[in-house]
Protein backbone atom coordinates (compact mmCIF):
# COMPACT_ATOMS: atom_id res chain seq x y z
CA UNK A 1 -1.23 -39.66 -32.77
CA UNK A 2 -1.46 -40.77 -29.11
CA UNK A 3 -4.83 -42.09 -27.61
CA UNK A 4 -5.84 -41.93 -24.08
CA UNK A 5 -9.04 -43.46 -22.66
CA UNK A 6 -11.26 -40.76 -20.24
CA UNK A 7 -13.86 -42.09 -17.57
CA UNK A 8 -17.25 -40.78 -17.94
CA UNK A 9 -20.08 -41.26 -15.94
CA UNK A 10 -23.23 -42.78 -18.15
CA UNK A 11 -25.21 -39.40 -17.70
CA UNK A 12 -22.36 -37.53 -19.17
CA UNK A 13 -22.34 -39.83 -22.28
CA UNK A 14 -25.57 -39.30 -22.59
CA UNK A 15 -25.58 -35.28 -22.53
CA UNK A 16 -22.26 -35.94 -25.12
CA UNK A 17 -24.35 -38.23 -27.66
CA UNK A 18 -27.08 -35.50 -27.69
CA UNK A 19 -24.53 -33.34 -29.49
CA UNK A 20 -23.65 -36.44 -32.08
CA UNK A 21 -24.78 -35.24 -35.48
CA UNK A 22 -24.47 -37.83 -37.42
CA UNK A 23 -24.34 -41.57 -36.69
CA UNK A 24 -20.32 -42.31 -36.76
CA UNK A 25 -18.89 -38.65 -35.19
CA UNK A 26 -16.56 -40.13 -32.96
CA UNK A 27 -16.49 -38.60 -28.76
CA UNK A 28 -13.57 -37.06 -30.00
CA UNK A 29 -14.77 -34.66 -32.46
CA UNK A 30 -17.60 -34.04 -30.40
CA UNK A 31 -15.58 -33.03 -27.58
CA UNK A 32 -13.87 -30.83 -29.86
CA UNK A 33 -17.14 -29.34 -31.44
CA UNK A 34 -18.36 -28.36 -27.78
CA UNK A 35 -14.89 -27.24 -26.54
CA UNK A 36 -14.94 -24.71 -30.14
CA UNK A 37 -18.68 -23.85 -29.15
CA UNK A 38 -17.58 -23.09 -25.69
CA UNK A 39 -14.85 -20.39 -27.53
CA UNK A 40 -17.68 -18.80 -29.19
CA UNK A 41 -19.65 -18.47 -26.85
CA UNK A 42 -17.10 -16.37 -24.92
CA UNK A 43 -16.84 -13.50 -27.62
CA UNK A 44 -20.69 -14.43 -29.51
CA UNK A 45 -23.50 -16.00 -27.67
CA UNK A 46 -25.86 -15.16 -30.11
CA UNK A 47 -23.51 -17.13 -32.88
CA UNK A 48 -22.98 -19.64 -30.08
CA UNK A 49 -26.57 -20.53 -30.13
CA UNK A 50 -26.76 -20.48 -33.52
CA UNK A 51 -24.38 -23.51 -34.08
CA UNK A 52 -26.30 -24.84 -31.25
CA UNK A 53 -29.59 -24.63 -33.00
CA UNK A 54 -28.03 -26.07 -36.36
CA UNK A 55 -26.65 -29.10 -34.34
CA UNK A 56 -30.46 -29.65 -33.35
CA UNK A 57 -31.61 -29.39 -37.01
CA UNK A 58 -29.05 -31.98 -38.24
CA UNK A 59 -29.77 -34.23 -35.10
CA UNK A 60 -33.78 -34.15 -36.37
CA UNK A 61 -33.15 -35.25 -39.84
CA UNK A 62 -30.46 -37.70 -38.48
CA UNK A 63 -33.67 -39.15 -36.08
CA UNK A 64 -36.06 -39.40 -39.29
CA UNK A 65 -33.38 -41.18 -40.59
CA UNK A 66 -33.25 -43.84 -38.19
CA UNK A 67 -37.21 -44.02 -38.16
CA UNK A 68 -37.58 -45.32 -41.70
CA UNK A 69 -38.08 -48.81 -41.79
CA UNK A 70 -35.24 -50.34 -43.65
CA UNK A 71 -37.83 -51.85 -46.93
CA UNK A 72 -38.35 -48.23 -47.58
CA UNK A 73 -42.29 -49.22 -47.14
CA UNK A 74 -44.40 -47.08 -44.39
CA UNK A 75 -46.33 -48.89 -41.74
């Protein structure tokens, strides 16, 4: 497998992380999550959305995840 190394500006890693569903996806399959959405979307935008709004849902739980303090105790 070759790597290559891509320039982004910091906004555009920003809009990329957004899509990040879980803590350790790498850029890479990100980039190839949007680029599959982006095929969708061309022949289904309702299913397009769809994915969209289930990479949302697993983004929320991955956020309550990260808002637990590590004891396991609330505040």
């Amino acid at each position: 497998m070759k790597i290559t190394t891509i320039k982004l500006q910091a906004e555009t890693k920003a809009r990329i992380n957004k899509l990040r569903e879980y803590k350790r996806e790498s850029y890479d399959e990100i980039l190839k999550k949007m680029l599959g959405i982006l095929n969708v979307a061309k022949v289904n935008s309702e299913q397009a959305k769809s994915i969209l709004m289930h990479i949302d849902e697993n983004r929320s739980r991955l956020n309550i995840k990260k808002e637990k303090p590590k004891n396991g105790k609330e505040i």
